[in-house]
PDB file of N, CA and C in Angstrom:
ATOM      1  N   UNK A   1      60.089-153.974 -80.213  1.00  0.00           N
ATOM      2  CA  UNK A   1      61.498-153.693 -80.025  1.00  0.00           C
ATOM      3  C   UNK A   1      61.731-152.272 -79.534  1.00  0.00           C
ATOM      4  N   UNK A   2      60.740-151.142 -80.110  1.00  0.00           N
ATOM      5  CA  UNK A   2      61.280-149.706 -79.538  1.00  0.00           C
ATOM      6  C   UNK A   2      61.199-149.658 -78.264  1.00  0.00           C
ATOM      7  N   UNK A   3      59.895-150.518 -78.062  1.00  0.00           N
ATOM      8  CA  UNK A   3      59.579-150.533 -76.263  1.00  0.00           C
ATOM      9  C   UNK A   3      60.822-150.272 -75.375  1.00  0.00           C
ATOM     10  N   UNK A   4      61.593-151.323 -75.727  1.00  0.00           N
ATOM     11  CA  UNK A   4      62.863-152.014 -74.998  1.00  0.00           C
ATOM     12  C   UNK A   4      63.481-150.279 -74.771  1.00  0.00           C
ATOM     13  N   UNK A   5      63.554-149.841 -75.644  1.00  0.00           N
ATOM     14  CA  UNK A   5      64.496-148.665 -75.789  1.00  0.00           C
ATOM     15  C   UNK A   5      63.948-147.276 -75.104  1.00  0.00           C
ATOM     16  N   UNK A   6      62.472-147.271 -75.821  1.00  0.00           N
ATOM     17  CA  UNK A   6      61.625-146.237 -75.125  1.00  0.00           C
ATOM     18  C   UNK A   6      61.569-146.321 -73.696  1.00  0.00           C
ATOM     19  N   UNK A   7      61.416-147.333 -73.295  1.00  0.00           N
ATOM     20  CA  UNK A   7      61.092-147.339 -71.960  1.00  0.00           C
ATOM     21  C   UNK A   7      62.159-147.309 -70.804  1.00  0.00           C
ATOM     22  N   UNK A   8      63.590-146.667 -71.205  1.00  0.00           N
ATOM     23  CA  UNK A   8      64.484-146.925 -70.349  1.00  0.00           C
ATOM     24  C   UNK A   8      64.253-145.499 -69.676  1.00  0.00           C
ATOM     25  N   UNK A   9      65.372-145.686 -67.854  1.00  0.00           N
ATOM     26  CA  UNK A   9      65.095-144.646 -67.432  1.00  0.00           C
ATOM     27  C   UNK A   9      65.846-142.784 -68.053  1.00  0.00           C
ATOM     28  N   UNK A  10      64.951-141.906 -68.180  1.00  0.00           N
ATOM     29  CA  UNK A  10      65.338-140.946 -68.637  1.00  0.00           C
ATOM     30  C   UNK A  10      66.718-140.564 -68.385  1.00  0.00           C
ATOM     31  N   UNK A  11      67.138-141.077 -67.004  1.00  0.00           N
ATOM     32  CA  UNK A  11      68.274-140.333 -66.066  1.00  0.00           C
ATOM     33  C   UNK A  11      69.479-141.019 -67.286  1.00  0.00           C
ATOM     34  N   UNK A  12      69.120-141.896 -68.238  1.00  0.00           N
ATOM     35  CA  UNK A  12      69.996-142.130 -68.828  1.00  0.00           C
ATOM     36  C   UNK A  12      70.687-141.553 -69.959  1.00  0.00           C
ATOM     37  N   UNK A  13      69.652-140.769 -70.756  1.00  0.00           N
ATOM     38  CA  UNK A  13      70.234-140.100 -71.647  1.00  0.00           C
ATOM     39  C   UNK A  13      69.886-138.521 -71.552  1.00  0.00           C
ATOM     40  N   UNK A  14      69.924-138.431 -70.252  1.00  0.00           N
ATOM     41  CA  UNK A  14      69.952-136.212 -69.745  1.00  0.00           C
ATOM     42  C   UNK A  14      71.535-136.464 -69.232  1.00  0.00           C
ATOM     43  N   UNK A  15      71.973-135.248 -70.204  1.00  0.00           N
ATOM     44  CA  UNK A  15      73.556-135.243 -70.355  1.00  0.00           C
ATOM     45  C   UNK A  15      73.907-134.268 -69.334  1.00  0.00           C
ATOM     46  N   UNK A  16      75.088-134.388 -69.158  1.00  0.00           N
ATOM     47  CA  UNK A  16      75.925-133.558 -67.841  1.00  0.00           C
ATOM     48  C   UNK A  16      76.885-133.210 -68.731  1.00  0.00           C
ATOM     49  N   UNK A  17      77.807-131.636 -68.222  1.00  0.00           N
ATOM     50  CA  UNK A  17      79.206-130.981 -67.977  1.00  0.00           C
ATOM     51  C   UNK A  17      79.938-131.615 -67.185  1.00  0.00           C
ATOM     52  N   UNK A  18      81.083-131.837 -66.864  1.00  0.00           N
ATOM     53  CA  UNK A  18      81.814-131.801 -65.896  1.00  0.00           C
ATOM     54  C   UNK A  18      82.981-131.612 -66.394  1.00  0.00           C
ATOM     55  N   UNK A  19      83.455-130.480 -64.882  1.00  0.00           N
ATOM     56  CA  UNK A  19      85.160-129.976 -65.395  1.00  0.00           C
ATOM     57  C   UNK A  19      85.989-130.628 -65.118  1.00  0.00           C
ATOM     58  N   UNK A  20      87.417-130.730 -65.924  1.00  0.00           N
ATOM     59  CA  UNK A  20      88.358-131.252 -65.454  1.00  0.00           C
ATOM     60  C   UNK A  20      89.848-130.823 -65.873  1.00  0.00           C
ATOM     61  N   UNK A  21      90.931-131.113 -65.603  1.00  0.00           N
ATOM     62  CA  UNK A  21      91.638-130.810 -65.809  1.00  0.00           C
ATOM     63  C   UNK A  21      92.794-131.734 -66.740  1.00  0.00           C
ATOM     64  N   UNK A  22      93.556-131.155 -67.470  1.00  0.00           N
ATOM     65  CA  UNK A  22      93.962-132.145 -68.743  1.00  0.00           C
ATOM     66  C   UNK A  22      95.425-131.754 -68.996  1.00  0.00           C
ATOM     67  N   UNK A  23      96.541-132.148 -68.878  1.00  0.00           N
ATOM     68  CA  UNK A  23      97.804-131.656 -69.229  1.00  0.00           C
ATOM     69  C   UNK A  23      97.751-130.529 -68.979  1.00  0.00           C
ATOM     70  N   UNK A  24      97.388-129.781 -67.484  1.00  0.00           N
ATOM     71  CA  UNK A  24      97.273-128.505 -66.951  1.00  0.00           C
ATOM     72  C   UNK A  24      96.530-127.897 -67.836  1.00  0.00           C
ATOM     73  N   UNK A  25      95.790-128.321 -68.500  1.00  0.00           N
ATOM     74  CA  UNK A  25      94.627-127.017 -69.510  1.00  0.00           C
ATOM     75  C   UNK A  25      92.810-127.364 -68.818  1.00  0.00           C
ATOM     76  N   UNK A  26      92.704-126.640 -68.483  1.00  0.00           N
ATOM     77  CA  UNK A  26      90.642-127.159 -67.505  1.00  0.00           C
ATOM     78  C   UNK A  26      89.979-126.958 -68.697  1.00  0.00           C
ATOM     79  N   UNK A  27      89.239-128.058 -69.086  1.00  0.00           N
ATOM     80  CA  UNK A  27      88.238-128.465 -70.362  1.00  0.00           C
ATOM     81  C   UNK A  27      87.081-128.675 -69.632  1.00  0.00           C
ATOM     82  N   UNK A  28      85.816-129.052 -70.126  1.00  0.00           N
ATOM     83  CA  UNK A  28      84.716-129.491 -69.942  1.00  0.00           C
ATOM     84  C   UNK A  28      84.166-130.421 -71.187  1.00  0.00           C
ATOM     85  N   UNK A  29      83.482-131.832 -70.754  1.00  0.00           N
ATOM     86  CA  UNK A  29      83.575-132.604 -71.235  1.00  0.00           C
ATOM     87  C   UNK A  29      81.667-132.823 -71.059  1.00  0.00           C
ATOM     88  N   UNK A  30      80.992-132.858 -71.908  1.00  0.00           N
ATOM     89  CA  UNK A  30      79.283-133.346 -71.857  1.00  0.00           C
ATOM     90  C   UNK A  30      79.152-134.905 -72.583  1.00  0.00           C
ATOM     91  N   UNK A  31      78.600-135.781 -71.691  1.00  0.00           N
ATOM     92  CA  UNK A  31      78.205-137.520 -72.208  1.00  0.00           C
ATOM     93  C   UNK A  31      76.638-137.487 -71.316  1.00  0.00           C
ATOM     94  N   UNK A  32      76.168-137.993 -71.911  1.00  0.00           N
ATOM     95  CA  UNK A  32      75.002-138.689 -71.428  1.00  0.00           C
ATOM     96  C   UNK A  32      75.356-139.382 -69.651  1.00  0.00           C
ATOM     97  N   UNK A  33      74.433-139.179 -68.990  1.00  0.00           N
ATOM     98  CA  UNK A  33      74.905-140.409 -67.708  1.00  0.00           C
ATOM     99  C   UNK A  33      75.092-141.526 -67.500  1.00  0.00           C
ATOM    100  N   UNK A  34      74.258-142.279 -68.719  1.00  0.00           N
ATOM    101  CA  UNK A  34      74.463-143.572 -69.094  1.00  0.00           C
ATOM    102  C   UNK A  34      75.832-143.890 -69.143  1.00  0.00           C
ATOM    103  N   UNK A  35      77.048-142.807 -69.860  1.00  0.00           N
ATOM    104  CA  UNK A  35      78.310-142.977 -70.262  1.00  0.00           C
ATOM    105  C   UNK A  35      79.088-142.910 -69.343  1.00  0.00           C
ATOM    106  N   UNK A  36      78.712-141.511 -67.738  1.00  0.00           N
ATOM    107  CA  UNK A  36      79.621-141.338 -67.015  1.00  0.00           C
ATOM    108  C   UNK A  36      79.243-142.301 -66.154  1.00  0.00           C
ATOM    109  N   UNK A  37      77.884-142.693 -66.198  1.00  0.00           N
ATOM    110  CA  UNK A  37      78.050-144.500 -65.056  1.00  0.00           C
ATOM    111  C   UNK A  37      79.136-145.338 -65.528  1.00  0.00           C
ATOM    112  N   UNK A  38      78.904-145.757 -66.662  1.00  0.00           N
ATOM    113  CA  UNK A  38      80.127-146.804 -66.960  1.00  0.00           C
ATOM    114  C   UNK A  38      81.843-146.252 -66.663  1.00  0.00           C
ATOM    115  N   UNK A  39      81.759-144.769 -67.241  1.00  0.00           N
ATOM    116  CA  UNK A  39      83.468-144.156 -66.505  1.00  0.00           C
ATOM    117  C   UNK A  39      83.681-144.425 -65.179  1.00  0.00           C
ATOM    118  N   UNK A  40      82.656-144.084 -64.408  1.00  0.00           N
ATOM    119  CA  UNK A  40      82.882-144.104 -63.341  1.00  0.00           C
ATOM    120  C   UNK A  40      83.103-145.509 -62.607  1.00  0.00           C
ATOM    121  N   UNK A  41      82.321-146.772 -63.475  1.00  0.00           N
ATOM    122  CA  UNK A  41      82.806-147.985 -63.145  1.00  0.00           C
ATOM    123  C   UNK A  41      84.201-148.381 -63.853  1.00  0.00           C
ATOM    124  N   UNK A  42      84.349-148.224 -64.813  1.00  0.00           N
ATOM    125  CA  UNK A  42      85.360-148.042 -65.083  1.00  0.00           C
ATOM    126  C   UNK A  42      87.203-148.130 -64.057  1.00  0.00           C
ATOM    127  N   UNK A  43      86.985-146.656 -63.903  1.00  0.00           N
ATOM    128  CA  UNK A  43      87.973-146.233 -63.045  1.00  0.00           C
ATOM    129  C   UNK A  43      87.593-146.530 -61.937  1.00  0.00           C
ATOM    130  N   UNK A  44      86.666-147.049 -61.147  1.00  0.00           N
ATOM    131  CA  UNK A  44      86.445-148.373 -59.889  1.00  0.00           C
ATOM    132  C   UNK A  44      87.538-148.891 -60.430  1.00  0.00           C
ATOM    133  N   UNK A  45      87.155-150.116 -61.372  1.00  0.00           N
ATOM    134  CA  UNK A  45      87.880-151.237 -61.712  1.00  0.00           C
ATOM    135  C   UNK A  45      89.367-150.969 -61.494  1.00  0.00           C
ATOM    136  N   UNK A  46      89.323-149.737 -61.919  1.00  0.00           N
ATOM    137  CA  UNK A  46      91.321-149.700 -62.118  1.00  0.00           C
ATOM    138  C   UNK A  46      91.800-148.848 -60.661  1.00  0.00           C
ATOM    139  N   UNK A  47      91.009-148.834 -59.879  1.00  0.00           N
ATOM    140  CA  UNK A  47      91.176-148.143 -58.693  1.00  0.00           C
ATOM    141  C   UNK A  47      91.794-146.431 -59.029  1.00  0.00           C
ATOM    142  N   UNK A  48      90.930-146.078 -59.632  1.00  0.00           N
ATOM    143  CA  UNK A  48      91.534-144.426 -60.268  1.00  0.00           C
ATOM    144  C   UNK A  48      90.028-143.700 -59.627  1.00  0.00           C
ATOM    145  N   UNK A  49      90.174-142.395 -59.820  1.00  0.00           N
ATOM    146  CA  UNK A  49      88.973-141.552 -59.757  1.00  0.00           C
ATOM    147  C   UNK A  49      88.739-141.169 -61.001  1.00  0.00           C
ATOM    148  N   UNK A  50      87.853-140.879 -61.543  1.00  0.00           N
ATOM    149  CA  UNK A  50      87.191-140.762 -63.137  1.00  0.00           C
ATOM    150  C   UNK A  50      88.221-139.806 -63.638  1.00  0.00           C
ATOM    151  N   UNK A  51      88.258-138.500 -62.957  1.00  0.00           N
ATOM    152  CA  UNK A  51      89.347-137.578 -63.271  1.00  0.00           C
ATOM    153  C   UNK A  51      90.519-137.935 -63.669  1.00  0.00           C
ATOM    154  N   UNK A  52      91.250-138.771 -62.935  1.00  0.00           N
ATOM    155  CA  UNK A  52      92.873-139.670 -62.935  1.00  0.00           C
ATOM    156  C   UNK A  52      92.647-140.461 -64.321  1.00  0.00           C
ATOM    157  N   UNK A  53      91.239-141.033 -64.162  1.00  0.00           N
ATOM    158  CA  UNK A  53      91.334-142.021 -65.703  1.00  0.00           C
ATOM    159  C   UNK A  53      91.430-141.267 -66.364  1.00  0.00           C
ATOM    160  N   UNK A  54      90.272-140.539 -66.746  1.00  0.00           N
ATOM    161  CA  UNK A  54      89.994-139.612 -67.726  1.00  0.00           C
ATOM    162  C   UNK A  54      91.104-138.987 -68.498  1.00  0.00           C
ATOM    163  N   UNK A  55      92.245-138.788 -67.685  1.00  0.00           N
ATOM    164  CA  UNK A  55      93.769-138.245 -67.358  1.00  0.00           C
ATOM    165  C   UNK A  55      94.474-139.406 -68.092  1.00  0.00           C
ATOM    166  N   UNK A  56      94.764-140.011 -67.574  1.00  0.00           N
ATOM    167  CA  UNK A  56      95.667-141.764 -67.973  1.00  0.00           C
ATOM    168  C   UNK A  56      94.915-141.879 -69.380  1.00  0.00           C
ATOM    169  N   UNK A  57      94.026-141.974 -69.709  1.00  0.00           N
ATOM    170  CA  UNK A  57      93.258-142.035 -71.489  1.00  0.00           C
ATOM    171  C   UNK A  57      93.840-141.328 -72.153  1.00  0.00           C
ATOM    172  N   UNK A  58      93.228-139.749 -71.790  1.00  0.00           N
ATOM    173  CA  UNK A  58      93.760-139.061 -72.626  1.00  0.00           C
ATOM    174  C   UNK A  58      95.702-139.032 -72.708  1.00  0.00           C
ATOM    175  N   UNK A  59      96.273-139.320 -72.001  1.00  0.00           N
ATOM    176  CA  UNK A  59      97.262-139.146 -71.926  1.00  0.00           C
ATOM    177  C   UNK A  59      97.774-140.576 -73.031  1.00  0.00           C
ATOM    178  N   UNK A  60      97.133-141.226 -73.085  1.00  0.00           N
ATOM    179  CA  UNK A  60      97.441-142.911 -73.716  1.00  0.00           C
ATOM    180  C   UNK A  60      97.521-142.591 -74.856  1.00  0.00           C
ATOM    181  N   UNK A  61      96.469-141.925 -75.377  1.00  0.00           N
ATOM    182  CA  UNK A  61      95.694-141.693 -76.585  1.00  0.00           C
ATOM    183  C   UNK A  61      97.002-140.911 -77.717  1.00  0.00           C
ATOM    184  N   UNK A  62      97.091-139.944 -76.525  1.00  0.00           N
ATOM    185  CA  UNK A  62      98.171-138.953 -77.571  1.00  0.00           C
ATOM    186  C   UNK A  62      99.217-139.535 -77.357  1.00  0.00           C
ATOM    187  N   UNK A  63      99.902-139.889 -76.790  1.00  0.00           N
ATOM    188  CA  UNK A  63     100.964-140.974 -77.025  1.00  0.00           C
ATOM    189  C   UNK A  63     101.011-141.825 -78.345  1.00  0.00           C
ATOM    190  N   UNK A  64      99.538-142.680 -78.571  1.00  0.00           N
ATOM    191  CA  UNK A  64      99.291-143.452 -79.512  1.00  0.00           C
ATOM    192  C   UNK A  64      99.577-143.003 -80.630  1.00  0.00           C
ATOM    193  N   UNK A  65      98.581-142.025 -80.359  1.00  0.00           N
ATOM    194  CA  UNK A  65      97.787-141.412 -82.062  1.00  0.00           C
ATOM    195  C   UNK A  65      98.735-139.794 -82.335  1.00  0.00           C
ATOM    196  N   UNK A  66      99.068-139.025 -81.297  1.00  0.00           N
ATOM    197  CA  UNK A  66     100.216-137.992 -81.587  1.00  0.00           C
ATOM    198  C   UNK A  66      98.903-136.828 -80.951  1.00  0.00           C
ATOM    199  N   UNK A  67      97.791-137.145 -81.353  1.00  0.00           N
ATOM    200  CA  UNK A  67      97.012-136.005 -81.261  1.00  0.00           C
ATOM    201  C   UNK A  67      95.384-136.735 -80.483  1.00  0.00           C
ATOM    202  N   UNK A  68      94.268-136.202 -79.839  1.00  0.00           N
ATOM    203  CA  UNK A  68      92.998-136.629 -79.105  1.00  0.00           C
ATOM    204  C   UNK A  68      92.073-135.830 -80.190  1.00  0.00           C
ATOM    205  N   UNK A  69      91.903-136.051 -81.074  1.00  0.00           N
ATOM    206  CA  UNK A  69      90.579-135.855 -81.691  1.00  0.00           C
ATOM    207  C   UNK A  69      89.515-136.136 -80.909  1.00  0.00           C
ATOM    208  N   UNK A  70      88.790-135.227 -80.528  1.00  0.00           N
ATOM    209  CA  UNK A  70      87.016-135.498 -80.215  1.00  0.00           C
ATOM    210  C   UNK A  70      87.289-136.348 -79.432  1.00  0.00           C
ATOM    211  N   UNK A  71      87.224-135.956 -77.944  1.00  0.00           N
ATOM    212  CA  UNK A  71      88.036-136.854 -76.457  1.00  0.00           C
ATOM    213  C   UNK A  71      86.230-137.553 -76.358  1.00  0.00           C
ATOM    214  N   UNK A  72      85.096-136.623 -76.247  1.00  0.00           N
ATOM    215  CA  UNK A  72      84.074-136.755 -76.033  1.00  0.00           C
ATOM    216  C   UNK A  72      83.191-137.932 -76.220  1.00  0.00           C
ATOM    217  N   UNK A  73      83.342-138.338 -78.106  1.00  0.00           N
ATOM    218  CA  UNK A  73      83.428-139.363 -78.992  1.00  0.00           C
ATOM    219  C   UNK A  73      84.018-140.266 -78.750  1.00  0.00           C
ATOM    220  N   UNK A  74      85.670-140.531 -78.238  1.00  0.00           N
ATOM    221  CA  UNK A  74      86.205-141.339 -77.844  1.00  0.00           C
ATOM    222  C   UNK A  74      85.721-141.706 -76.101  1.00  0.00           C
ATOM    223  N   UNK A  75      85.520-141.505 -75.578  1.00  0.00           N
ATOM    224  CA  UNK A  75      84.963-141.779 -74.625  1.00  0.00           C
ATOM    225  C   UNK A  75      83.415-142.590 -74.238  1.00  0.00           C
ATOM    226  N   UNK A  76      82.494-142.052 -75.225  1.00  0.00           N
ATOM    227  CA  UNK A  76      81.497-142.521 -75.466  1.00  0.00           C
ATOM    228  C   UNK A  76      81.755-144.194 -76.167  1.00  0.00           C
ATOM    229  N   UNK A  77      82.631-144.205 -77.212  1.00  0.00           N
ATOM    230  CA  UNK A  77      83.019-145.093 -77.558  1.00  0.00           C
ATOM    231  C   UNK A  77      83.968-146.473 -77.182  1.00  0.00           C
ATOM    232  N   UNK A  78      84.675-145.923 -76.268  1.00  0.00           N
ATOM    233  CA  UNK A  78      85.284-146.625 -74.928  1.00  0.00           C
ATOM    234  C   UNK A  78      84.482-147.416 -73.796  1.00  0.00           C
ATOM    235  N   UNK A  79      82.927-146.660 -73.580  1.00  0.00           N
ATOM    236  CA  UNK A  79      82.058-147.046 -73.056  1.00  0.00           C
ATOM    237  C   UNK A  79      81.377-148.356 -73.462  1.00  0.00           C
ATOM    238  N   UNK A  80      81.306-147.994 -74.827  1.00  0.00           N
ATOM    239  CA  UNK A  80      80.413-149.168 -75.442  1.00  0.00           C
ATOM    240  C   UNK A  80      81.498-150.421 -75.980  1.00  0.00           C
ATOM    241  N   UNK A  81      82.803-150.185 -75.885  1.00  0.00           N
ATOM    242  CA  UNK A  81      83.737-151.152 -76.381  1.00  0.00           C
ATOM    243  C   UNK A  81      83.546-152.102 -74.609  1.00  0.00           C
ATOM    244  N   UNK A  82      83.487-151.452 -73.679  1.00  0.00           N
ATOM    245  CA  UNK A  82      83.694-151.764 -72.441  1.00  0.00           C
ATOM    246  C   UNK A  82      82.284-152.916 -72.770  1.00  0.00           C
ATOM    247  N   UNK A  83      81.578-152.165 -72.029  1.00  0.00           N
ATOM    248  CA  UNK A  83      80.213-152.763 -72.400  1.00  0.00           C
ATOM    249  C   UNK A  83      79.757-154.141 -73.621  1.00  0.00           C
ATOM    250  N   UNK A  84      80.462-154.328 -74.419  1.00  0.00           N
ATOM    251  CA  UNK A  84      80.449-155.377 -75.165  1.00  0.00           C
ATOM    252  C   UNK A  84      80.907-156.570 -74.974  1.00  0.00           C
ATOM    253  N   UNK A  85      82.556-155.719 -73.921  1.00  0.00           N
ATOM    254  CA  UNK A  85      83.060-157.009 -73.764  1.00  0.00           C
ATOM    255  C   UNK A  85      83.070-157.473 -72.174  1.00  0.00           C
ATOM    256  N   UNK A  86      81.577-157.032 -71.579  1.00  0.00           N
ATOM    257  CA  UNK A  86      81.116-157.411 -70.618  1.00  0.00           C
ATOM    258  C   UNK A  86      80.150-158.535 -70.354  1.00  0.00           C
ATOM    259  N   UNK A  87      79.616-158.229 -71.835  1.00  0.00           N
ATOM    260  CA  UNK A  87      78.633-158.513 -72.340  1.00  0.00           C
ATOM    261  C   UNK A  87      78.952-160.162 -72.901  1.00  0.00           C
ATOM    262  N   UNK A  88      80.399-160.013 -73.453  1.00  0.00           N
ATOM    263  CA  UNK A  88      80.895-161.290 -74.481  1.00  0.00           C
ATOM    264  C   UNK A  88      81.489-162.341 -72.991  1.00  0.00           C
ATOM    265  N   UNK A  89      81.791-161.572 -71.769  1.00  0.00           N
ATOM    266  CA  UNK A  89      82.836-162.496 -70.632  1.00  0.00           C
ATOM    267  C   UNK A  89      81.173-163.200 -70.216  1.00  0.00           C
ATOM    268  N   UNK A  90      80.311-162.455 -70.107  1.00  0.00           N
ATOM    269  CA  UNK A  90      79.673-163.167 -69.162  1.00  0.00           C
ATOM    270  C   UNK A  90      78.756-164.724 -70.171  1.00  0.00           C
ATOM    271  N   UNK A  91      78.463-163.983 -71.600  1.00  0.00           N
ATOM    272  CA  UNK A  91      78.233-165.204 -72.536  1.00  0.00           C
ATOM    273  C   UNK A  91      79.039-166.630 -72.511  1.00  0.00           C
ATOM    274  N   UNK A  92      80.219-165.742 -72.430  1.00  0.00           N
ATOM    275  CA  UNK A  92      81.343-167.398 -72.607  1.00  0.00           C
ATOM    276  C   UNK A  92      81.191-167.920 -71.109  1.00  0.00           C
ATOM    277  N   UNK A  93      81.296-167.094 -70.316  1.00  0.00           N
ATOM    278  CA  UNK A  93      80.860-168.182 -69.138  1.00  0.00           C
ATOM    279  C   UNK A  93      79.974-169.001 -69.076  1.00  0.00           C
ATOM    280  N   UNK A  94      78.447-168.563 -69.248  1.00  0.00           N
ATOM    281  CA  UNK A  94      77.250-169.559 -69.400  1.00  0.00           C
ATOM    282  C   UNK A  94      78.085-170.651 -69.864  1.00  0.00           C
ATOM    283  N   UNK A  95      78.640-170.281 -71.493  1.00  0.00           N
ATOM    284  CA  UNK A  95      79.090-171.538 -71.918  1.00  0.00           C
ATOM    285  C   UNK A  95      79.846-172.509 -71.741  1.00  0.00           C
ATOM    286  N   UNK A  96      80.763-172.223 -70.571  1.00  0.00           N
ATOM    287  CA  UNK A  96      81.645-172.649 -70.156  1.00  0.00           C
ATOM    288  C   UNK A  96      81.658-173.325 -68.815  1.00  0.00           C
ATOM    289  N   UNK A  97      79.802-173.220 -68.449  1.00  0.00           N
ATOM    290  CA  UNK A  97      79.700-173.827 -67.012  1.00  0.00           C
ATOM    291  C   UNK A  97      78.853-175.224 -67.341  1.00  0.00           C
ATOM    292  N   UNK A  98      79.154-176.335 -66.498  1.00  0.00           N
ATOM    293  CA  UNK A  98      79.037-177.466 -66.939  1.00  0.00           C
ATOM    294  C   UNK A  98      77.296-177.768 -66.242  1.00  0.00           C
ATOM    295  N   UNK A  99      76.900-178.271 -67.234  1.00  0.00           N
ATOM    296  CA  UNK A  99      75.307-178.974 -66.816  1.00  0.00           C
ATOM    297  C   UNK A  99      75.144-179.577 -65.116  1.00  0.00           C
ATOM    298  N   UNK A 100      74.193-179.393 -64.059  1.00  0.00           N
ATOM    299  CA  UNK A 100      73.909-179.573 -62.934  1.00  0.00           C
ATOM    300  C   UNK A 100      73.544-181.034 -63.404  1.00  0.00           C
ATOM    301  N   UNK A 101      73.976-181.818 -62.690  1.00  0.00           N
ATOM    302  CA  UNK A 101      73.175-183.399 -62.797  1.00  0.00           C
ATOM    303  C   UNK A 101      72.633-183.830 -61.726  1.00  0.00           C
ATOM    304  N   UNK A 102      71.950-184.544 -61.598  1.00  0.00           N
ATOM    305  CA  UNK A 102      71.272-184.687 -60.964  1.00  0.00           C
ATOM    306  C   UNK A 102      71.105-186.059 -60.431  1.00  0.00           C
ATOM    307  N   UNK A 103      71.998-186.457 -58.724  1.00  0.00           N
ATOM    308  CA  UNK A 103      72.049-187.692 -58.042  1.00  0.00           C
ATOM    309  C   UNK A 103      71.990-188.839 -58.470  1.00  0.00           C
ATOM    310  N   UNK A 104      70.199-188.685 -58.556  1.00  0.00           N
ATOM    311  CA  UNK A 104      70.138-190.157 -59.408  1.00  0.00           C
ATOM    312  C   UNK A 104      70.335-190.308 -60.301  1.00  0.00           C
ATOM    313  N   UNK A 105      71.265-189.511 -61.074  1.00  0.00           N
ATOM    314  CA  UNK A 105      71.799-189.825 -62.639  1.00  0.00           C
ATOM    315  C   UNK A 105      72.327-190.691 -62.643  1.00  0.00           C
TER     316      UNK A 105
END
Protein backbone atom coordinates (compact mmCIF):
# COMPACT_ATOMS: atom_id res chain seq x y z
CA UNK A 1 0.00 0.00 0.00
CA UNK A 2 2.88 2.70 0.79
CA UNK A 3 4.14 1.88 -2.68
CA UNK A 4 0.97 3.44 -4.14
CA UNK A 5 1.86 6.62 -2.23
CA UNK A 6 5.67 6.50 -2.27
CA UNK A 7 5.88 6.26 -5.65
CA UNK A 8 3.95 9.28 -6.83
CA UNK A 9 5.51 12.05 -8.83
CA UNK A 10 7.56 14.40 -6.50
CA UNK A 11 6.26 17.52 -8.55
CA UNK A 12 3.34 16.71 -6.40
CA UNK A 13 4.03 17.48 -3.07
CA UNK A 14 7.13 20.46 -3.66
CA UNK A 15 5.03 23.40 -2.55
CA UNK A 16 4.84 26.84 -4.24
CA UNK A 17 4.12 30.79 -3.09
CA UNK A 18 2.03 32.57 -5.15
CA UNK A 19 0.88 36.23 -4.84
CA UNK A 20 -2.32 37.51 -4.98
CA UNK A 21 -4.48 39.94 -4.30
CA UNK A 22 -7.57 39.81 -1.80
CA UNK A 23 -10.13 42.62 -0.94
CA UNK A 24 -7.27 45.03 -2.13
CA UNK A 25 -4.80 43.55 0.60
CA UNK A 26 -1.63 41.29 -1.60
CA UNK A 27 -1.23 37.99 0.54
CA UNK A 28 0.74 35.01 -0.41
CA UNK A 29 -0.70 31.76 -0.24
CA UNK A 30 1.84 28.17 -0.16
CA UNK A 31 -0.19 24.50 -1.22
CA UNK A 32 1.51 21.74 -2.53
CA UNK A 33 1.09 21.52 -6.60
CA UNK A 34 -0.92 18.69 -6.32
CA UNK A 35 -3.54 21.39 -4.78
CA UNK A 36 -2.86 24.28 -7.25
CA UNK A 37 -3.46 21.60 -10.21
CA UNK A 38 -6.83 20.92 -9.00
CA UNK A 39 -7.44 25.12 -8.38
CA UNK A 40 -6.44 25.62 -11.40
CA UNK A 41 -8.91 22.98 -12.81
CA UNK A 42 -11.15 24.14 -10.84
CA UNK A 43 -11.51 27.71 -12.03
CA UNK A 44 -11.27 26.07 -15.79
CA UNK A 45 -14.52 24.60 -14.88
CA UNK A 46 -16.09 27.87 -13.79
CA UNK A 47 -14.37 29.77 -16.55
CA UNK A 48 -12.45 32.12 -13.86
CA UNK A 49 -8.59 32.47 -13.59
CA UNK A 50 -7.34 30.88 -10.26
CA UNK A 51 -6.84 34.47 -8.99
CA UNK A 52 -10.74 35.54 -9.74
CA UNK A 53 -11.65 32.13 -7.96
CA UNK A 54 -9.42 32.31 -5.37
CA UNK A 55 -11.22 35.91 -5.05
CA UNK A 56 -15.03 34.63 -5.46
CA UNK A 57 -14.05 31.85 -2.37
CA UNK A 58 -12.65 33.90 -0.32
CA UNK A 59 -15.15 36.42 -0.79
CA UNK A 60 -18.07 33.49 -0.27
CA UNK A 61 -16.48 32.34 2.72
CA UNK A 62 -16.65 35.62 4.67
CA UNK A 63 -19.94 36.29 3.70
CA UNK A 64 -20.78 32.79 5.16
CA UNK A 65 -18.77 32.46 8.12
CA UNK A 66 -18.20 36.57 8.91
CA UNK A 67 -14.49 35.83 9.03
CA UNK A 68 -11.60 33.27 6.53
CA UNK A 69 -9.76 31.45 9.07
CA UNK A 70 -6.67 29.68 7.56
CA UNK A 71 -7.67 30.47 3.64
CA UNK A 72 -4.63 27.96 3.02
CA UNK A 73 -6.39 24.94 4.95
CA UNK A 74 -9.53 25.79 3.42
CA UNK A 75 -8.36 25.53 0.15
CA UNK A 76 -6.46 22.44 0.49
CA UNK A 77 -9.63 21.15 1.76
CA UNK A 78 -11.85 22.37 -1.07
CA UNK A 79 -9.44 20.40 -3.18
CA UNK A 80 -10.05 17.18 -1.70
CA UNK A 81 -13.95 17.84 -1.23
CA UNK A 82 -13.65 18.47 -5.16
CA UNK A 83 -11.76 15.43 -5.73
CA UNK A 84 -14.13 13.06 -3.93
CA UNK A 85 -16.88 14.10 -5.60
CA UNK A 86 -15.18 13.37 -8.83
CA UNK A 87 -14.39 10.46 -7.71
CA UNK A 88 -18.25 9.52 -6.42
CA UNK A 89 -19.80 11.07 -10.32
CA UNK A 90 -17.68 8.87 -12.12
CA UNK A 91 -18.55 5.58 -9.66
CA UNK A 92 -22.29 6.18 -10.09
CA UNK A 93 -21.86 6.26 -13.66
CA UNK A 94 -20.17 2.80 -14.07
CA UNK A 95 -23.25 2.02 -12.20
CA UNK A 96 -25.55 3.48 -14.06
CA UNK A 97 -24.37 2.21 -17.53
CA UNK A 98 -26.28 -0.70 -18.79
CA UNK A 99 -24.52 -4.22 -19.62
CA UNK A 100 -23.23 -4.52 -23.57
CA UNK A 101 -25.20 -7.59 -24.96
CA UNK A 102 -24.34 -9.26 -27.22
CA UNK A 103 -26.40 -9.98 -30.89
CA UNK A 104 -26.86 -13.33 -30.50
CA UNK A 105 -28.41 -12.86 -27.23
Amino acid sequence: MCNFFAHQPQRNYESQTRSLRIGGHCTSIRLEMAFWDTLEEIAAKESMSVGKFLTTLYNEVLDHHGEVNNFASLLRCSCLIYRSRSVTQVQEFKATVAPILDAAE
